[in-house]
Protein backbone atom coordinates (compact mmCIF):
# COMPACT_ATOMS: atom_id res chain seq x y z
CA UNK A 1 -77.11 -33.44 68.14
CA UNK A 2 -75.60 -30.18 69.91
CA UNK A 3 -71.88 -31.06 70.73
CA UNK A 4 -71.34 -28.30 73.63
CA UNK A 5 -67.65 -28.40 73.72
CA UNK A 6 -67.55 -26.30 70.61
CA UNK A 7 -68.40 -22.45 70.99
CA UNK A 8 -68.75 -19.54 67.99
CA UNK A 9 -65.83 -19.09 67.28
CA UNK A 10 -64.47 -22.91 67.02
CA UNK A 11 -67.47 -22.93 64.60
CA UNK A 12 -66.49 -19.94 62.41
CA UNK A 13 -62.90 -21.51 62.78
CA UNK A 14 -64.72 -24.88 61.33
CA UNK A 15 -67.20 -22.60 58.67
CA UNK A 16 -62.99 -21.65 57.07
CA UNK A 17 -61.79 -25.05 57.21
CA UNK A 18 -64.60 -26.76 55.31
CA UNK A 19 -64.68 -23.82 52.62
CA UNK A 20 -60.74 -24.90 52.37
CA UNK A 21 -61.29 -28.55 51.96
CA UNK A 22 -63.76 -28.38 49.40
CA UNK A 23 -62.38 -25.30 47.18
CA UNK A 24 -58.70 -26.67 47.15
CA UNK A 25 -58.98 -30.26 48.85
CA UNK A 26 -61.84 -32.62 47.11
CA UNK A 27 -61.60 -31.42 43.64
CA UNK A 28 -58.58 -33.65 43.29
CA UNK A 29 -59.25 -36.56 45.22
CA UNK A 30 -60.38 -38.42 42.46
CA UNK A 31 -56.88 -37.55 40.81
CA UNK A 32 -54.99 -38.25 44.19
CA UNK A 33 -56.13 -41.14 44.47
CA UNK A 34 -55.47 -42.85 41.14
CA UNK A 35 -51.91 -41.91 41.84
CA UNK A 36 -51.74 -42.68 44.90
CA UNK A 37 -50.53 -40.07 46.62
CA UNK A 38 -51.39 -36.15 47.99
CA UNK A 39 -49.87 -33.14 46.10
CA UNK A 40 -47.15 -30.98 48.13
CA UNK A 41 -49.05 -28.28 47.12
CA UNK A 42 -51.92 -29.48 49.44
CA UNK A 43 -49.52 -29.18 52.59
CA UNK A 44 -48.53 -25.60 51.32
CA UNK A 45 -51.79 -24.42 51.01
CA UNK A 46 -52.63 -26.08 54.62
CA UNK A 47 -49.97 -23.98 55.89
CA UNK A 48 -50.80 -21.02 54.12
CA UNK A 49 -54.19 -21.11 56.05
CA UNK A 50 -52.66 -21.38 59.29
CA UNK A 51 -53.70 -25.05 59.62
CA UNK A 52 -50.35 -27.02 60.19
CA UNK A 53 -48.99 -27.13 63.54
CA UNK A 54 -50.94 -25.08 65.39
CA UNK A 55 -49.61 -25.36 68.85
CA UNK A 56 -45.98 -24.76 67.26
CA UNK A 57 -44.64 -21.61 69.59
CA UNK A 58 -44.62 -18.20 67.89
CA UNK A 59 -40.91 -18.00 68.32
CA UNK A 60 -40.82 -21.50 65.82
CA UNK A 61 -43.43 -19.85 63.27
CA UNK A 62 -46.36 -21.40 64.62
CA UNK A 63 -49.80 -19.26 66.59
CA UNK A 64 -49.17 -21.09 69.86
CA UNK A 65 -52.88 -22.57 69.70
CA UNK A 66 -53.15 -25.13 72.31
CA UNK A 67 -56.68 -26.49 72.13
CA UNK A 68 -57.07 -29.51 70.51
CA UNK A 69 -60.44 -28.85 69.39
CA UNK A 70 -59.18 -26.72 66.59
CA UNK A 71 -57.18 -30.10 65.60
CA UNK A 72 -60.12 -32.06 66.34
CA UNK A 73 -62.29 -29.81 63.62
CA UNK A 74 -59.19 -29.55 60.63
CA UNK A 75 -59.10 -33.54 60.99
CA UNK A 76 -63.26 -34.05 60.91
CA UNK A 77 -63.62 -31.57 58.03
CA UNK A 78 -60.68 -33.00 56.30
CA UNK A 79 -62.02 -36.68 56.90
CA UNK A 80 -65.82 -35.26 55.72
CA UNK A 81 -65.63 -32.66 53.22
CA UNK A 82 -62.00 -32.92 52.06
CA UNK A 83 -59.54 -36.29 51.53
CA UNK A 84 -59.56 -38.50 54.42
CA UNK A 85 -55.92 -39.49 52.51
CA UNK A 86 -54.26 -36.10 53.29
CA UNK A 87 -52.57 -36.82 57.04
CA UNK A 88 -52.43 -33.57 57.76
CA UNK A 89 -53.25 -34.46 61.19
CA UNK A 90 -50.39 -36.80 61.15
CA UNK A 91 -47.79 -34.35 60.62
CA UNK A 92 -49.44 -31.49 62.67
CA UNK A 93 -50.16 -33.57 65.78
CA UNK A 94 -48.78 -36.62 65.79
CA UNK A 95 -45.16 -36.54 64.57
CA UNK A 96 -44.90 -32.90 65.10
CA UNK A 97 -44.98 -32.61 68.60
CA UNK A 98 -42.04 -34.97 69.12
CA UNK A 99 -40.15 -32.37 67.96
CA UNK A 100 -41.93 -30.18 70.15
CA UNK A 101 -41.60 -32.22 73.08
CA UNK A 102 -38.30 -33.48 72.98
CA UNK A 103 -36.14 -31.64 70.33
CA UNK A 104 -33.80 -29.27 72.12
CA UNK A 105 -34.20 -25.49 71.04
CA UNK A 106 -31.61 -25.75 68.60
CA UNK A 107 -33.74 -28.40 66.75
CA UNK A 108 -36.72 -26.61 67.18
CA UNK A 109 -35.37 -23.57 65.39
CA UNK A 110 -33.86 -25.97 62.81
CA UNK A 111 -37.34 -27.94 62.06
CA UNK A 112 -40.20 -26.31 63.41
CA UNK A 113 -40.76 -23.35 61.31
CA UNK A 114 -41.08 -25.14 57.89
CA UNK A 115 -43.57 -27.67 59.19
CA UNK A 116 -45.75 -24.94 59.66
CA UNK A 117 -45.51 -24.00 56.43
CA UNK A 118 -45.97 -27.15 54.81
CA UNK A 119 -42.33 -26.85 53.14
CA UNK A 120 -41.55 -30.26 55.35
CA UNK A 121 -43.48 -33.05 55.52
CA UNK A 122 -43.19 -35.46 58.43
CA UNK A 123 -43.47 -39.25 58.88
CA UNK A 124 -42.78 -41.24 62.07
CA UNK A 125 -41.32 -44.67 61.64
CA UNK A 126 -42.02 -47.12 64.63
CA UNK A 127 -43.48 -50.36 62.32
CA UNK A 128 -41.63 -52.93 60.90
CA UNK A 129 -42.16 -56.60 59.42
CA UNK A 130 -41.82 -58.42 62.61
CA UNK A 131 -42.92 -55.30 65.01
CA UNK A 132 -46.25 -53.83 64.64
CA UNK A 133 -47.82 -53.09 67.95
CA UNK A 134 -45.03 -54.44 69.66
CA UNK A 135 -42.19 -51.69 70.28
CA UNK A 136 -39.90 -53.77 72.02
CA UNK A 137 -39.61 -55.99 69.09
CA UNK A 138 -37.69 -53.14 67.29
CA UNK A 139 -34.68 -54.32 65.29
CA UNK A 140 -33.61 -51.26 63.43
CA UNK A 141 -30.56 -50.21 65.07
CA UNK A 142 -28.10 -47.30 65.47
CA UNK A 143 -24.65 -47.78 66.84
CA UNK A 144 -22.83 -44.85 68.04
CA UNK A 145 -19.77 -44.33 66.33
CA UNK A 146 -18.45 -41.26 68.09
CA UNK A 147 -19.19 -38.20 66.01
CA UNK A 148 -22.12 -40.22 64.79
CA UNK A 149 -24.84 -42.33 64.89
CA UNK A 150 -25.03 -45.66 62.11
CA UNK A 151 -28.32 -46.45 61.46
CA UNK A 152 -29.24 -49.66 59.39
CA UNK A 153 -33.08 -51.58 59.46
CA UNK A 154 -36.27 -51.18 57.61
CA UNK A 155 -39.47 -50.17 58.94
CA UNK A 156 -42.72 -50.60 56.59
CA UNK A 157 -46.45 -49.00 56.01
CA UNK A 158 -45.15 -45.67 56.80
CA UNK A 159 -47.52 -42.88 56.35
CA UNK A 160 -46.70 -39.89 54.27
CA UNK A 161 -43.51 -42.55 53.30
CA UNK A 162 -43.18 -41.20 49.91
CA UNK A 163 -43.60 -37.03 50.73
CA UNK A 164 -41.72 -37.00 53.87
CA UNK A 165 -39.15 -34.98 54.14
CA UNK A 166 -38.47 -35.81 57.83
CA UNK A 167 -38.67 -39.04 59.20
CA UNK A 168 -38.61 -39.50 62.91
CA UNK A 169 -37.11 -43.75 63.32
CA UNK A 170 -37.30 -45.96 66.22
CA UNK A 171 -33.72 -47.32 66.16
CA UNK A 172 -32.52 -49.66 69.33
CA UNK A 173 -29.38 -48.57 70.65
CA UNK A 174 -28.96 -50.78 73.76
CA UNK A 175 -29.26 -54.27 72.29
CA UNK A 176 -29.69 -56.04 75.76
CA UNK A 177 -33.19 -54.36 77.09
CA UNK A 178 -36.61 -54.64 75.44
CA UNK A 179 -37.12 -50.75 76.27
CA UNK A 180 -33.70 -49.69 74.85
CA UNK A 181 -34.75 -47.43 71.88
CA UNK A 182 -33.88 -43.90 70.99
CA UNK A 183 -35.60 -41.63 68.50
CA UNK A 184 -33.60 -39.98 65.44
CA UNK A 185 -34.90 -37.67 63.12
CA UNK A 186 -33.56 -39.07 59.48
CA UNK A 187 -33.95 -36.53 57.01
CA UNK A 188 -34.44 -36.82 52.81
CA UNK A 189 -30.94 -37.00 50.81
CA UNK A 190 -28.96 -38.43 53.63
CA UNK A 191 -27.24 -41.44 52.10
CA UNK A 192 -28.25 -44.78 52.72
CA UNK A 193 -31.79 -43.39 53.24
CA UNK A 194 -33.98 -45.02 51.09
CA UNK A 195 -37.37 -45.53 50.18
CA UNK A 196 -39.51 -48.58 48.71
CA UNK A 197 -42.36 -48.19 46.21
CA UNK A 198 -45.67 -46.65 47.17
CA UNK A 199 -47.64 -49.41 48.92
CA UNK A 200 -51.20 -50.36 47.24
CA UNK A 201 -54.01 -50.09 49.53
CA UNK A 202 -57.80 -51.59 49.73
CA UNK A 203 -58.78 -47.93 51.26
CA UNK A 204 -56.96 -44.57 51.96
CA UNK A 205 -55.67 -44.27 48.04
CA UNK A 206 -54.41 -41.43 48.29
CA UNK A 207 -52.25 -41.31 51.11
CA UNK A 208 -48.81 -42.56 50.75
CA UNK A 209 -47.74 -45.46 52.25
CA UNK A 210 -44.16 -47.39 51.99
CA UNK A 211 -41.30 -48.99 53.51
CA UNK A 212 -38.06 -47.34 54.58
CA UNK A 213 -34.74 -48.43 54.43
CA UNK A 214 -31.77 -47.16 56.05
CA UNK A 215 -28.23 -48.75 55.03
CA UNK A 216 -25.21 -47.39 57.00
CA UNK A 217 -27.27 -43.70 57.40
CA UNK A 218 -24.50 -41.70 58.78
CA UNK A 219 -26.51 -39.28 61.79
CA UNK A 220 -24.88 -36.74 63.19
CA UNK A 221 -25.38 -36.72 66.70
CA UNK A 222 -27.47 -33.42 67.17
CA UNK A 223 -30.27 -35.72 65.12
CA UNK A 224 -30.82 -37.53 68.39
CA UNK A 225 -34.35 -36.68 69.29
CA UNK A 226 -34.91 -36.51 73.11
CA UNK A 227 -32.74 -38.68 75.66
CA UNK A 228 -30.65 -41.60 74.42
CA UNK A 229 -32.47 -45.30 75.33
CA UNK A 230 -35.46 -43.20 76.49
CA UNK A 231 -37.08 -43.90 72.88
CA UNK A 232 -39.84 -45.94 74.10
CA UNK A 233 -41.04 -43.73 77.05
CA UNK A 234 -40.74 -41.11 74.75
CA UNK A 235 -43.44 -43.02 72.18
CA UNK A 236 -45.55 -44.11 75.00
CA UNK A 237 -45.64 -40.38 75.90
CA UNK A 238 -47.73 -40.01 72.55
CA UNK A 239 -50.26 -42.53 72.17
CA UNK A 240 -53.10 -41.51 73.85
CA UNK A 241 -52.76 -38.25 72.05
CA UNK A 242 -52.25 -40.74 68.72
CA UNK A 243 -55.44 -42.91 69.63
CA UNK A 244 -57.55 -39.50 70.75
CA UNK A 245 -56.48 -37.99 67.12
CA UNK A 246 -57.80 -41.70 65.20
CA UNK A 247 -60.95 -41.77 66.51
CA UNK A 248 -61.84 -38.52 65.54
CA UNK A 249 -61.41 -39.42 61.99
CA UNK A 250 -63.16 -42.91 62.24
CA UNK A 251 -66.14 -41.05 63.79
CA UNK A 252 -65.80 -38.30 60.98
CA UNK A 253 -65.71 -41.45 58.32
CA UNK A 254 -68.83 -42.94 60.06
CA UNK A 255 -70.50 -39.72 60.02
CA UNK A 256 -70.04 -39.16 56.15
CA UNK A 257 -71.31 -42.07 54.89
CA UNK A 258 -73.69 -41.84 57.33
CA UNK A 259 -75.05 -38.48 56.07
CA UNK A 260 -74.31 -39.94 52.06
CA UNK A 261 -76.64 -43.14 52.66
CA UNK A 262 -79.55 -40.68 54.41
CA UNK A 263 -79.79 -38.89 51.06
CA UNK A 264 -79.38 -42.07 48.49
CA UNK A 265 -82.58 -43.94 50.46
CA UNK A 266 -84.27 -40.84 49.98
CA UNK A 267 -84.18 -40.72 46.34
CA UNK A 268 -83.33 -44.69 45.22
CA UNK A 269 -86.93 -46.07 45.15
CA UNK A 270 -87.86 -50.18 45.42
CA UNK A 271 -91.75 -51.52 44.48
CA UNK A 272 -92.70 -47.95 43.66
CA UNK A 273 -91.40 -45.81 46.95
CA UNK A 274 -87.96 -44.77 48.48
CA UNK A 275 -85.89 -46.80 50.34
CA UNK A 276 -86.26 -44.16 53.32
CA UNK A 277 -89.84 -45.42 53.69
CA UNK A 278 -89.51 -49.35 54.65
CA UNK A 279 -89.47 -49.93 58.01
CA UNK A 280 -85.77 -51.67 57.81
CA UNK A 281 -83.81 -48.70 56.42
CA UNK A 282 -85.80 -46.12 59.20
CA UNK A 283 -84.48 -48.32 61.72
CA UNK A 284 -81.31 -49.24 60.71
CA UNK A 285 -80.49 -45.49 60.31
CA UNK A 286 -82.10 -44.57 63.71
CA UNK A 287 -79.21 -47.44 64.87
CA UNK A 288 -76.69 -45.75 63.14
CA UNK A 289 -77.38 -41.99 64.24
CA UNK A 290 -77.42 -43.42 68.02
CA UNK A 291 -74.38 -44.84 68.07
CA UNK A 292 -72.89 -42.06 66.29
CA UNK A 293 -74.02 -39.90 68.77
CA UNK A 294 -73.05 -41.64 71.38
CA UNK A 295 -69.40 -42.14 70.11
CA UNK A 296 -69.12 -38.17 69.36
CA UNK A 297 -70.05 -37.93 73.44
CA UNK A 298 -67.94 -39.96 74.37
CA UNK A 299 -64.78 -38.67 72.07
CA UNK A 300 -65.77 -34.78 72.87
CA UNK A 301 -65.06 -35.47 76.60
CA UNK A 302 -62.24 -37.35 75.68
CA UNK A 303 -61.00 -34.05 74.01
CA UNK A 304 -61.76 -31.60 76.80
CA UNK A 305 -59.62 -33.83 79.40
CA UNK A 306 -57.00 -33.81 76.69
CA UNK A 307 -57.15 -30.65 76.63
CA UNK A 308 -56.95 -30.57 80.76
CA UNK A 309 -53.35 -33.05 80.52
CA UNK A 310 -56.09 -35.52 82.16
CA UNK A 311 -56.76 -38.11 78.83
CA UNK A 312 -55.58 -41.67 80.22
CA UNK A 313 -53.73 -44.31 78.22
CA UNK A 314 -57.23 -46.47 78.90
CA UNK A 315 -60.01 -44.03 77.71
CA UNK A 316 -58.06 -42.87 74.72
CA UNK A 317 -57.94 -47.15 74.10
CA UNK A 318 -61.52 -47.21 74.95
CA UNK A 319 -61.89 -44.05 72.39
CA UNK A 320 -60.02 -45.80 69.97
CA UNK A 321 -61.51 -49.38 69.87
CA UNK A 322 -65.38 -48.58 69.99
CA UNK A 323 -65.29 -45.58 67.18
CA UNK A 324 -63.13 -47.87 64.86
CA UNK A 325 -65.17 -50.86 65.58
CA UNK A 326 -68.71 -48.44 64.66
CA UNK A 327 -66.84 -47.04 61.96
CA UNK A 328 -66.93 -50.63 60.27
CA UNK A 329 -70.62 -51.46 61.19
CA UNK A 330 -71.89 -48.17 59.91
CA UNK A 331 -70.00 -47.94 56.87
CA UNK A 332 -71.18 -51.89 56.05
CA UNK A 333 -74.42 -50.94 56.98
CA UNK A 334 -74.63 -47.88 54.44
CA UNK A 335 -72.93 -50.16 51.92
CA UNK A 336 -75.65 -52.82 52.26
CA UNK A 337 -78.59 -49.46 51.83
CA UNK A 338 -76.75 -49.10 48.98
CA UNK A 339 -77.55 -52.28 47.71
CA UNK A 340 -75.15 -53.28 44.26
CA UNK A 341 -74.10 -49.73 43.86
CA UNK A 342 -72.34 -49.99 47.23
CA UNK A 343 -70.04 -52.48 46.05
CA UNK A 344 -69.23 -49.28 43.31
CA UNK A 345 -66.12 -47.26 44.15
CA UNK A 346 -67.82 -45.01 42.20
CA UNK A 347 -70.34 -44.22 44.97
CA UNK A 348 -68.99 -42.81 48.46
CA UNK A 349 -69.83 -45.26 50.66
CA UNK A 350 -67.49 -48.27 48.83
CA UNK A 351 -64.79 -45.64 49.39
CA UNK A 352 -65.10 -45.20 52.96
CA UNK A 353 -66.14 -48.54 53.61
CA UNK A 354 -62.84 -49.66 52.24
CA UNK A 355 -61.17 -47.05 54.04
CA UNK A 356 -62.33 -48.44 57.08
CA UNK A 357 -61.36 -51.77 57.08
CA UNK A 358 -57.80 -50.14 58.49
CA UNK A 359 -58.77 -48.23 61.06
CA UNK A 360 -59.57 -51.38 63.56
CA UNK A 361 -55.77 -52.55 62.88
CA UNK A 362 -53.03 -49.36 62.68
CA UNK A 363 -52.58 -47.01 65.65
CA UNK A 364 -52.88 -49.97 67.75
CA UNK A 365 -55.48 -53.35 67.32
CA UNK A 366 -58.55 -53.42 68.39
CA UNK A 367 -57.17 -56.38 70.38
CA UNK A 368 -54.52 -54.33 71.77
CA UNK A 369 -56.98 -52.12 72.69
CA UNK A 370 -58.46 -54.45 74.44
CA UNK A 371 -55.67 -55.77 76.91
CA UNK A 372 -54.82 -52.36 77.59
CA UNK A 373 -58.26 -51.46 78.84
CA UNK A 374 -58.67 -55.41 80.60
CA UNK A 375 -55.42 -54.36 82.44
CA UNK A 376 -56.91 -50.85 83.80
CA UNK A 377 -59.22 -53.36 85.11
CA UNK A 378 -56.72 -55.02 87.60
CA UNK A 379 -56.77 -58.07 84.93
CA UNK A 380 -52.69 -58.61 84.06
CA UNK A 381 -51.84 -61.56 83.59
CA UNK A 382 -47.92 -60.41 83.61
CA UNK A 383 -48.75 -59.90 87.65
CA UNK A 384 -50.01 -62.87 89.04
């Protein structure tokens, strides 16, 4: 299918990035994985193509590149032809433009430039045991002590836990309002800043994944990110953005082990003749390539009022729920072409199938997703 948002030179710009992820990306996945974690190297050589950041200002180091289409191709090419482990998406476009957004131009200067590069890695730090989806049920706090912020809590599955070098936290800092967070950039060798061992995963083995913990993490008071107790509105300000950037990468996922399974029934032959010819596989697959299709339509216009300021908290939900929810079906589907060698990890599809079985839950719930797109709907129960 023609996606039409894309013109020649977003598709030279994606011809680059693919040669990148599989010259200096998938040859180590393998090795990434069984240690459980990305090399620094890989976000050095992302930055030495000009692939970190790139809406960061000139004046921070960055090409001032706007469009998120160029994000939208690094994170499908990484997802499909790279290591849908390395987050560069997360640090580039997620956690990034908190900085961007809300960091004064001090902090910019200060920050900015080596994320670029790749020299810092970033990690945002909003879950914790007894808050996942729910914000206001933050507990991590930071008191202000004068001259400084003390910051004490835990947060857990943090992504890019174990690289990061900068870690924005969600800290409360008025105890008596639900709302009352602030955001604090925490960075590494600060005392009292501590990290937990490198969580084991079903999917996603290479990425890094751990809990935080802060004990009596003395911030100095220019590492308040944004305006004090406007933490939360700050977050909120990012999801959609967050939810637009997931779904590319479930599609992606869907797409590659869509594309894998197409040439395995081709060559894997049953009673004498390929898979590809029973009447089953033809049809699941014709399934599979329709709702595919349908999802990329749905996510490309997503991405052009994104790139308009016009993508609402309820389509980027809508964006998010139905490409991780068809990112499970597919990938179970190709499994189940696959027959016993789909249960392998050694084959491509067990790998993204297992991948998958996240991508419904972080970011938000499906069932999140849900109430926030019932609500759009006029159906609240909070205003009866």
């Amino acid at each position: 299918m023609q996606r039409g948002i894309f013109d020649e030179e977003h598709e030279m710009f994606r011809d680059s990035v693919r040669a990148f992820m599989k010259n200096e990306i998938a040859p180590y996945q393998e090795q990434w994985s069984e240690r459980g974690i990305v090399d620094r190297d890989a976000f050095l050589k992302a930055g030495e193509m000009g692939l970190l950041c790139m809406w960061v200002p000139e004046e921070f180091g960055g090409i001032d590149m706007p469009d998120f289409r160029y994000e939208q191709i690094v994170m499908e090419e990484t997802t499909r032809f790279g290591d849908p482990g390395a987050f560069f998406t997360l640090h580039s476009r997620l956690v990034a433009p908190y900085i961007g957004n809300f960091g004064t131009d001090e902090q910019k200067a200060r920050w900015l430039p080596k994320c670029v590069t790749g020299e810092h890695i970033l990690a945002i730090a909003m879950t914790e045991p007894g808050a996942g989806s729910d914000l206001s049920a933050i507990r991590t706090k930071a008191e202000d002590k004068g001259d400084h912020y003390l910051l004490n809590g835990s947060k857990t599955f943090i992504s890019n836990g174990i690289l990061a070098d900068l870690v924005i936290v969600a800290a409360r800092t008025e105890p008596n309002s639900r709302h009352g967070l602030s955001l604090f950039v925490v960075e590494e060798g600060m005392e009292g800043f501590e990290r937990g061992s490198n969580m084991m995963k079903m999917g996603l083995k290479s990425q890094d994944t751990a809990e935080l913990f802060f004990n009596n993490v003395k911030l100095p008071r220019e590492n308040l990110l944004g305006e004090l107790n406007r933490g939360f509105y700050h977050l909120m300000h990012g999801l959609a953005e967050e939810r637009l950037i997931v779904a590319v990468g479930f599609l992606a996922n869907a797409e590659a082990a869509f594309d894998a399974t197409i040439e395995y029934v081709k060559d894997r032959k049953v009673f004498g003749k390929p898979v590809a010819e029973f009447q089953n596989t033809r049809f699941k697959l014709a399934e599979m390539r329709t709702e595919i299709d349908i999802a990329h339509a749905f996510v490309d216009r997503c991405v052009e009022e994104h790139n308009k300021g016009q993508l609402t908290a309820e389509d980027a939900s809508k964006a998010k729920l139905w490409t991780s929810e068809m990112e499970g079906r597919v990938t179970d589907e190709c499994v189940q072409l696959h027959g016993g060698n789909g249960f392998m990890m050694e084959y491509e599809v067990c790998r993204r199938h297992a991948s998958a079985r996240v991508s419904r839950i972080y970011a938000g719930t499906s069932e999140i997703m849900k109430e926030i797109i019932a609500r759009s709907l006029g159906l609240d129960p909070r205003k009866k």
